[in-house]
C-alpha atoms as a PDB file:
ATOM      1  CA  UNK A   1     166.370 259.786 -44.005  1.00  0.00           C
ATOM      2  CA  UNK A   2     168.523 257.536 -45.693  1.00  0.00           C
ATOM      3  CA  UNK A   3     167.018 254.848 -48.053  1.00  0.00           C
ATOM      4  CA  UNK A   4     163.343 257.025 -47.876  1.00  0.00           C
ATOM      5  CA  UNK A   5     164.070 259.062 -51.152  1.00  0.00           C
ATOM      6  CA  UNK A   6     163.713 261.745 -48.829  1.00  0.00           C
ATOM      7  CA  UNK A   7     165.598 264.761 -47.774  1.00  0.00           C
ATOM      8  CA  UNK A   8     165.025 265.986 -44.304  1.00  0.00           C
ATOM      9  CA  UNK A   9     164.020 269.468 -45.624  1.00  0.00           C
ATOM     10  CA  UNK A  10     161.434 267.629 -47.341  1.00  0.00           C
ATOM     11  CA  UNK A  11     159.797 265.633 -44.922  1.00  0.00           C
ATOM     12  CA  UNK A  12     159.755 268.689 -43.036  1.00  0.00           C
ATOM     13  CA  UNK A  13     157.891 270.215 -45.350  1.00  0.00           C
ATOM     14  CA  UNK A  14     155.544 267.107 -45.868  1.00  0.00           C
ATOM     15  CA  UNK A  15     154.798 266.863 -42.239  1.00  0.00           C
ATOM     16  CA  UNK A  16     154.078 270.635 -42.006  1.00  0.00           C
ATOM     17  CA  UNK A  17     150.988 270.426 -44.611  1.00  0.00           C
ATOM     18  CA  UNK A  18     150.096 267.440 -42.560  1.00  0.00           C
ATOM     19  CA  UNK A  19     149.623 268.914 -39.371  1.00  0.00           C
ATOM     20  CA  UNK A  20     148.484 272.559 -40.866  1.00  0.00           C
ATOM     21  CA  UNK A  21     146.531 271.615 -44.063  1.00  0.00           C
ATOM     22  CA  UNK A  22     146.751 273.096 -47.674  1.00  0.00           C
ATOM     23  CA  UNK A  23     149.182 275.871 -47.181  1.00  0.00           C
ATOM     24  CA  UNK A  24     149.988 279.240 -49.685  1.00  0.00           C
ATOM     25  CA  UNK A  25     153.869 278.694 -50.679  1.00  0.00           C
ATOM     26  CA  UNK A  26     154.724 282.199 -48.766  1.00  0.00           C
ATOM     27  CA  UNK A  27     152.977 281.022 -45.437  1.00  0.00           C
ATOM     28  CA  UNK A  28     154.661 277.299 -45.799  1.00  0.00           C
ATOM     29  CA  UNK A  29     158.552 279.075 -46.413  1.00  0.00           C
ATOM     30  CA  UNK A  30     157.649 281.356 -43.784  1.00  0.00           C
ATOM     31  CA  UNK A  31     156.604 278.658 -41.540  1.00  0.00           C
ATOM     32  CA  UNK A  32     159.848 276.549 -42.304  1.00  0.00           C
ATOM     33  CA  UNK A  33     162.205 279.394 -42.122  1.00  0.00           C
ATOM     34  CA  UNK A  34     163.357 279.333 -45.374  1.00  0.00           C
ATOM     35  CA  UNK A  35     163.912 281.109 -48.268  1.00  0.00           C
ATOM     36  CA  UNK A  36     160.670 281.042 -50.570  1.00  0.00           C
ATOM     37  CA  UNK A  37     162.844 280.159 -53.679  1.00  0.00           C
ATOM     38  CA  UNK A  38     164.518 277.746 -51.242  1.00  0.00           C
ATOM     39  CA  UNK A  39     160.903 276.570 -51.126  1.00  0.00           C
ATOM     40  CA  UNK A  40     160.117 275.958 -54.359  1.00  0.00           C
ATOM     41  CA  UNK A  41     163.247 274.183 -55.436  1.00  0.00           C
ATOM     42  CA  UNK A  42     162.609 271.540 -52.751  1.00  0.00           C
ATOM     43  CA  UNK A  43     159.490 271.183 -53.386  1.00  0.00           C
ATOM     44  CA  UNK A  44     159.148 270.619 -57.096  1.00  0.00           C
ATOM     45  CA  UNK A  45     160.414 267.279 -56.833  1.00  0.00           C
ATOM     46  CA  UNK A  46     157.540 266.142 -54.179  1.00  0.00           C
ATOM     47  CA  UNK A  47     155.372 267.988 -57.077  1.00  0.00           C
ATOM     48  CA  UNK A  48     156.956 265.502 -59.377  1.00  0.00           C
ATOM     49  CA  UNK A  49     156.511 262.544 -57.565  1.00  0.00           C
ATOM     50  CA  UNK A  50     152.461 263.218 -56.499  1.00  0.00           C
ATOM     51  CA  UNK A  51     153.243 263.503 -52.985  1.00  0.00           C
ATOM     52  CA  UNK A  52     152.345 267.288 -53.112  1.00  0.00           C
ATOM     53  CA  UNK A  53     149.864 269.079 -55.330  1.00  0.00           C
ATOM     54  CA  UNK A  54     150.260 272.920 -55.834  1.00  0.00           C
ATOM     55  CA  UNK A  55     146.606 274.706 -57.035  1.00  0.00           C
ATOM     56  CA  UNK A  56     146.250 278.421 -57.781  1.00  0.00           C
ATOM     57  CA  UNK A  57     145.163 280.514 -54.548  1.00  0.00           C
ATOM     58  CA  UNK A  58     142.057 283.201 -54.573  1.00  0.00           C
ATOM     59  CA  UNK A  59     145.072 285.684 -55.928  1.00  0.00           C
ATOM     60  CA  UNK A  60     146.716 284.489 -58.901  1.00  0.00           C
ATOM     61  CA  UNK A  61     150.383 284.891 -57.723  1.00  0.00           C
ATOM     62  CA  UNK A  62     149.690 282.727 -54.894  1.00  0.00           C
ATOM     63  CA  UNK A  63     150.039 278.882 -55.230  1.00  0.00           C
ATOM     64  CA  UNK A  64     148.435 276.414 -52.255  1.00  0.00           C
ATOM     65  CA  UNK A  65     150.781 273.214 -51.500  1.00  0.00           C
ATOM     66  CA  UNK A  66     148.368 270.099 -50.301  1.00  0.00           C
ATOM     67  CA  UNK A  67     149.344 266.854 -49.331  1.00  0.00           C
ATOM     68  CA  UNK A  68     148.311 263.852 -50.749  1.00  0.00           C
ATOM     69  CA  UNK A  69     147.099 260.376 -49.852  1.00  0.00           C
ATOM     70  CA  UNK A  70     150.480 259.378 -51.709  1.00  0.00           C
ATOM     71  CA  UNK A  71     152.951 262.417 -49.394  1.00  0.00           C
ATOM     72  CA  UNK A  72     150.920 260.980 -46.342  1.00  0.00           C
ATOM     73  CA  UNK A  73     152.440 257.515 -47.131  1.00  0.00           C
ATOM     74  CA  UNK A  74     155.652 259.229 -47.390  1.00  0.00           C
ATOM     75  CA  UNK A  75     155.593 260.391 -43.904  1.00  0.00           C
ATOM     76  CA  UNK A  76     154.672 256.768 -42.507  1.00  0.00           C
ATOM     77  CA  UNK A  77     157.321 255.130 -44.295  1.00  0.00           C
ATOM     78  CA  UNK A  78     160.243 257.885 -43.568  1.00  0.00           C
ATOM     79  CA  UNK A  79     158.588 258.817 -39.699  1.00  0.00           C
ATOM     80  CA  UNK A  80     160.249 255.163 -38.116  1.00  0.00           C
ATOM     81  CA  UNK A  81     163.431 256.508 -39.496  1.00  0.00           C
ATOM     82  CA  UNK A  82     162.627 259.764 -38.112  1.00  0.00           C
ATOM     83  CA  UNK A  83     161.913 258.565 -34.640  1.00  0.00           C
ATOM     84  CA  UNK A  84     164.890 256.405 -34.894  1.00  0.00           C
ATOM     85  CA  UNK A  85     167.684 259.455 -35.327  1.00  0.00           C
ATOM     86  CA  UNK A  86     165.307 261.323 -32.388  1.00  0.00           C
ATOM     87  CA  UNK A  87     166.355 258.602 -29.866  1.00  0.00           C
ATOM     88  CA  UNK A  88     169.401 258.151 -30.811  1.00  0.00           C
ATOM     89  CA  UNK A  89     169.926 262.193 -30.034  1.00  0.00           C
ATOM     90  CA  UNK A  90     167.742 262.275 -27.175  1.00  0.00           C
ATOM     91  CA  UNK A  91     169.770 259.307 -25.839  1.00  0.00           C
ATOM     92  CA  UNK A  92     173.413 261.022 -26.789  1.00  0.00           C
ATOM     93  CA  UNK A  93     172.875 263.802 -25.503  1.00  0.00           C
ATOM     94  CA  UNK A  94     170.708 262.808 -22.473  1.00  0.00           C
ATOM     95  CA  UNK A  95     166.761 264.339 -21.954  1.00  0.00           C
ATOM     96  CA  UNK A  96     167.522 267.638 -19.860  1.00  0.00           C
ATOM     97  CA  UNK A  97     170.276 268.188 -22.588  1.00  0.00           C
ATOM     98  CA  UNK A  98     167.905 267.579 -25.676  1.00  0.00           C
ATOM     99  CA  UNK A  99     164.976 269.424 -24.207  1.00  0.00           C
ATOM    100  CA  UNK A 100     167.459 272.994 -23.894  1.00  0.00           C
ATOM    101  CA  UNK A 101     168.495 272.257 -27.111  1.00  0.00           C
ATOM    102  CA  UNK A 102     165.188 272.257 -28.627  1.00  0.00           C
ATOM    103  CA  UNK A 103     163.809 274.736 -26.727  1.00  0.00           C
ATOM    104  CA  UNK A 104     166.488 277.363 -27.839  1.00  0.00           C
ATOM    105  CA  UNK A 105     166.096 275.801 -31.458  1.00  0.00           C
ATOM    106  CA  UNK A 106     162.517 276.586 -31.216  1.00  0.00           C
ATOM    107  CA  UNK A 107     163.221 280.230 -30.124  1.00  0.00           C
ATOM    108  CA  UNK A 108     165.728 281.394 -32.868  1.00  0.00           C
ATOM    109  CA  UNK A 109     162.711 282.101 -35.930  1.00  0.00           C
ATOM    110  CA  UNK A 110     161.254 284.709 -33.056  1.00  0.00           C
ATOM    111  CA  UNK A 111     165.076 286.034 -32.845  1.00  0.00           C
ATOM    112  CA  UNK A 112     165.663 286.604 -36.554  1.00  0.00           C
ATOM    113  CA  UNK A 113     162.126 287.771 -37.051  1.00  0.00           C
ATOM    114  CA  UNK A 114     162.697 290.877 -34.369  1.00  0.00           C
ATOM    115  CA  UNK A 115     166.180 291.365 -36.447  1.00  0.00           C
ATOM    116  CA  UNK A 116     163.741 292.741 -39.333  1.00  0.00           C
END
């Protein structure tokens, strides 16, 4: 993500309210696998910059992160970078390889969550 202003952590977390809409802060760290003051820390600085807005929810303890017209533009201009560092993996490590890997990537949040 070099040269975006952008840490992966938080692109992650801008493409996540892209795809799933305004988001409660507890669903979004839960969503990311992280911890929710994890969360918050990395966020603030989107909050900072206008790329993210945080409202009050229905309850007041919960705060709703939404993505705006200025985090969308974020995404655009970091996503070539993005797709660049894909290839490159999917290319070092060949396709079969990759698609394992992600595959039991995608499994380990179901693995930790039956831990609990």
């Amino acid at each position: 993500m070099a040269g975006t202003g952008l840490s992966i952590t938080q692109f992650s977390i801008l493409r996540t309210l892209a795809r799933g809409g305004p988001t409660a802060l507890s669903d979004l760290a839960g969503e990311l696998v992280m911890e929710r003051t994890s969360l918050y820390r990395t966020i603030s600085p989107l909050v900072e910059r206008g790329s993210v807005t945080l409202e009050q929810g229905k309850n007041k303890k919960i705060k709703v992160a939404t993505l705006t017209p200025g985090g969308e533009a974020m995404i655009e201009s970091a996503s070539p970078n993005w797709e660049k560092a894909q290839q490159h993996i999917t290319e070092a490590l060949g396709q079969d390889t990759w698609a394992a890997l992600s595959q039991t990537l995608l499994s380990i949040p179901n693995i930790v969550t039956d831990l609990k």
